[in-house]
N, C-alpha and C. Protein backbone atom coordinates (compact mmCIF):
# COMPACT_ATOMS: atom_id res chain seq x y z
N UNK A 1 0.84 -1.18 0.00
CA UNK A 1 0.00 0.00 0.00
C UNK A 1 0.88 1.25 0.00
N UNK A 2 0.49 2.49 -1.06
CA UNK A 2 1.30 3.56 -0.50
C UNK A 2 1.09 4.47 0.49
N UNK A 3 1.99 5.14 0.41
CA UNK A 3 1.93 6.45 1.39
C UNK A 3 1.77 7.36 0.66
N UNK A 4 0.53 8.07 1.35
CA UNK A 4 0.40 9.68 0.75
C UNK A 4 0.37 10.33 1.88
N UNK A 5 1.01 11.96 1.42
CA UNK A 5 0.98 13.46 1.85
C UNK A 5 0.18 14.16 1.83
N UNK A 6 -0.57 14.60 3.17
CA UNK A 6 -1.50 15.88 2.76
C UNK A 6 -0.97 16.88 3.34
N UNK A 7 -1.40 17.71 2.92
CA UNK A 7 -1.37 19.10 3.26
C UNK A 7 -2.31 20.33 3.62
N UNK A 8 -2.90 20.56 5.06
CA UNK A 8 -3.72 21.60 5.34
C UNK A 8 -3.55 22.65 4.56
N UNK A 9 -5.16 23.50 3.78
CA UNK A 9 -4.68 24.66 3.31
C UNK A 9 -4.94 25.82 4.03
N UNK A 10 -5.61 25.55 5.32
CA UNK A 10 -5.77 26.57 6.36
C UNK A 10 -4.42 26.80 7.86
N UNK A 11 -4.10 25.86 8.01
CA UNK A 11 -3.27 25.43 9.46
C UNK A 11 -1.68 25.31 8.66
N UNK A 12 -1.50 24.89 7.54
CA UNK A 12 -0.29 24.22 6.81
C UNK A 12 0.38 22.92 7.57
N UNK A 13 -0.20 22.03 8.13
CA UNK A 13 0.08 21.25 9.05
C UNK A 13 0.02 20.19 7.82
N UNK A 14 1.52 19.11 7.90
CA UNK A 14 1.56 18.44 6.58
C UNK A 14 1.28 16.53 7.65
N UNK A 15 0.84 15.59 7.17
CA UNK A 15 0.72 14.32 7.19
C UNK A 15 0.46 13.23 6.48
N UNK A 16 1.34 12.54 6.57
CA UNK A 16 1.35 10.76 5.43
C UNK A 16 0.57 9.97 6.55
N UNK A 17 -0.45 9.32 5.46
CA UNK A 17 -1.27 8.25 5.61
C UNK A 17 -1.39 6.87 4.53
N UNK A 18 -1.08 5.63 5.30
CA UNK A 18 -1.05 4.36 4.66
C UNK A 18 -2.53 4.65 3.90
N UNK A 19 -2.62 4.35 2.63
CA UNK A 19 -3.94 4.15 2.32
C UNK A 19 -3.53 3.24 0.88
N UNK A 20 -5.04 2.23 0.88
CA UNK A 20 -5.12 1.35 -0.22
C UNK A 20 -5.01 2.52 -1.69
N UNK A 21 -5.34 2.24 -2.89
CA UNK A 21 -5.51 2.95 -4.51
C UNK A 21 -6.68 3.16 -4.17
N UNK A 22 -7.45 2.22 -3.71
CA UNK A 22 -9.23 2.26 -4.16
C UNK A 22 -9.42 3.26 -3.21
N UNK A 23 -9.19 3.66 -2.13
CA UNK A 23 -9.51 4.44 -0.85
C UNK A 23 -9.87 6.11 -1.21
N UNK A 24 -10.66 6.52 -0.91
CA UNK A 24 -10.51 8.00 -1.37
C UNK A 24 -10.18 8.77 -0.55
N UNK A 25 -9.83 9.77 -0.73
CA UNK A 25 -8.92 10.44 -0.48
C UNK A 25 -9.14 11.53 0.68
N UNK A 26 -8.26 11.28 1.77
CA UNK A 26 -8.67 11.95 3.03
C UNK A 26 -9.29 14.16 2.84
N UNK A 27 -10.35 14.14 3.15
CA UNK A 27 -10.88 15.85 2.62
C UNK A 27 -10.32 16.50 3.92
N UNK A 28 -10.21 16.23 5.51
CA UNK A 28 -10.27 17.02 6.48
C UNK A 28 -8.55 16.77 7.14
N UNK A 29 -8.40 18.15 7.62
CA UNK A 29 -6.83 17.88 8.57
C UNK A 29 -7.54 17.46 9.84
N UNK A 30 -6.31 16.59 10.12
CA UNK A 30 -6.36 15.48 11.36
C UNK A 30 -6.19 16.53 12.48
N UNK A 31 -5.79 17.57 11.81
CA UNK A 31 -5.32 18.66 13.32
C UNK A 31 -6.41 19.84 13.63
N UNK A 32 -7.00 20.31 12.69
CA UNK A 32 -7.99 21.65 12.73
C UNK A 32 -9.01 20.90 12.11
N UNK A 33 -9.55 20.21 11.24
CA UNK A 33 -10.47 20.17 10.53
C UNK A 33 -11.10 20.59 8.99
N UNK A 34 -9.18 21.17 8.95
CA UNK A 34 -9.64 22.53 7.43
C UNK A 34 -9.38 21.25 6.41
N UNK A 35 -9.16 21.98 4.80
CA UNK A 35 -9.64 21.57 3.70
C UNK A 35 -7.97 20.41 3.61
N UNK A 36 -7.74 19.44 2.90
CA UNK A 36 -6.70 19.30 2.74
C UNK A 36 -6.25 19.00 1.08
N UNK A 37 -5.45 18.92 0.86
CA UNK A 37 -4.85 18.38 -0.75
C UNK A 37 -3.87 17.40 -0.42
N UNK A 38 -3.17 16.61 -1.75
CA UNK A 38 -2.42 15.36 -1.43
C UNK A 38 -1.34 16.49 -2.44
N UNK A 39 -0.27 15.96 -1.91
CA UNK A 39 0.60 16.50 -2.13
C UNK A 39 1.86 15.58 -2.64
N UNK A 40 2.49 15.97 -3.84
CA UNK A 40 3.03 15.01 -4.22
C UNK A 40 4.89 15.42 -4.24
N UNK A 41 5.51 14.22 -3.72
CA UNK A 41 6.42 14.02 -3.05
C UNK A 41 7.42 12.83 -3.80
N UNK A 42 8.95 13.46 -3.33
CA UNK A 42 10.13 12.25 -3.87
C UNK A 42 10.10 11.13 -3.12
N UNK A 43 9.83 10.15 -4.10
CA UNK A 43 10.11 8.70 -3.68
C UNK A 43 11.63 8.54 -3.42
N UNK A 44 11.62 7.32 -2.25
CA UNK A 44 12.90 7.06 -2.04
C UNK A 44 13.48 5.63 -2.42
N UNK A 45 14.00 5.94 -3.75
CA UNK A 45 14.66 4.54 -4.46
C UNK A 45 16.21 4.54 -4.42
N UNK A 46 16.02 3.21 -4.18
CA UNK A 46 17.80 2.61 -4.18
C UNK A 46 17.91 1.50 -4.69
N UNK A 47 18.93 1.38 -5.69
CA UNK A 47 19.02 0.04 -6.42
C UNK A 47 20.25 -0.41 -6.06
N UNK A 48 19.88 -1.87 -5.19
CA UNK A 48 20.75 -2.76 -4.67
C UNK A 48 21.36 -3.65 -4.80
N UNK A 49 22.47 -4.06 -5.00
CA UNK A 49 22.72 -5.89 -5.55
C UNK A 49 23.00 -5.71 -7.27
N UNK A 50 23.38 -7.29 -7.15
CA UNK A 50 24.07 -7.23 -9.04
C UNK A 50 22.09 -7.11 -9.82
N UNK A 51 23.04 -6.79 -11.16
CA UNK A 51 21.92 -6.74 -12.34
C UNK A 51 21.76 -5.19 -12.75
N UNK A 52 22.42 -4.11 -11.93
CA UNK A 52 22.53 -2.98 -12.31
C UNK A 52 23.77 -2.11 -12.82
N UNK A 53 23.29 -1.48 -14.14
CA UNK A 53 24.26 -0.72 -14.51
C UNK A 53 25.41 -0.47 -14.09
N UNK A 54 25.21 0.21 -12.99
CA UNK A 54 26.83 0.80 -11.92
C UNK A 54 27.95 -0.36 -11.62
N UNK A 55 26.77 -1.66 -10.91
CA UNK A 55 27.87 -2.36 -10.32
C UNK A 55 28.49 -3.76 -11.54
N UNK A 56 27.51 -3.67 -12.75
CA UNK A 56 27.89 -4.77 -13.91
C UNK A 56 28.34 -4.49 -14.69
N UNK A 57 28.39 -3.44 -15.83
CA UNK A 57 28.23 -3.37 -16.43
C UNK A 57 29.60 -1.95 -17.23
N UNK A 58 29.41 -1.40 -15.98
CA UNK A 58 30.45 -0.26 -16.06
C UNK A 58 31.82 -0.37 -16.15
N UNK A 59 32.02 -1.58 -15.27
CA UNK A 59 32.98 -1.85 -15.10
C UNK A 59 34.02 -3.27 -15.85
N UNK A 60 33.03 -3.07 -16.39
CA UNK A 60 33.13 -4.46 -17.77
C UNK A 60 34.59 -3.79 -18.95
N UNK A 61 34.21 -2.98 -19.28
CA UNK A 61 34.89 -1.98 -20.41
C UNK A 61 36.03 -1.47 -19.83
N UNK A 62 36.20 -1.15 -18.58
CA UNK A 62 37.19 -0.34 -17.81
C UNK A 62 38.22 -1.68 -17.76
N UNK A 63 38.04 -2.94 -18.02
CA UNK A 63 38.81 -3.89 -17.16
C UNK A 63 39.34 -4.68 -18.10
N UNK A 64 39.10 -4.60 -19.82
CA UNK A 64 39.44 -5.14 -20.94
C UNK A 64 40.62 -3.54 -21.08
N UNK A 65 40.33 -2.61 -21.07
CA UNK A 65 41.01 -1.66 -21.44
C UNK A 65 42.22 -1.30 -21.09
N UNK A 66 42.49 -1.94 -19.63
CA UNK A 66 43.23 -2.03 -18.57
C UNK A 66 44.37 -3.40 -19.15
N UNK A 67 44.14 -3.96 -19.69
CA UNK A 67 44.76 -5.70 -19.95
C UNK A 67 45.44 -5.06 -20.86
């Protein structure tokens, strides 16, 4: 499930909530009651382990060149 950001447009008081796709979408701040919007935000990706560019592939060419 993701995480979304809202954002009060009265208070500016910001909060992430687990919610399903199908779920709609929270209208009230958890803190005052005012209007809110979802607010969209950087994901945090990291690519780990073999099969990627950096750690396969890069270093392929550097190591024939070297011989």
């Amino acid at each position: 499930m993701p995480i979304y950001e809202y954002k009060c447009t009265q208070c500016g008081f910001t909060f992430d909530v687990l919610q399903k796709l199908s779920d709609p979408p929270i209208r009230k701040c958890t803190k005052c009651s005012g209007v809110t919007n979802k607010v969209i935000s950087a994901s945090g990706l990291v690519f780990k382990g073999s099969g990627w560019y950096i750690t396969d592939y890069a270093n392929k060419g550097k190591a024939k060149d070297e011989k």
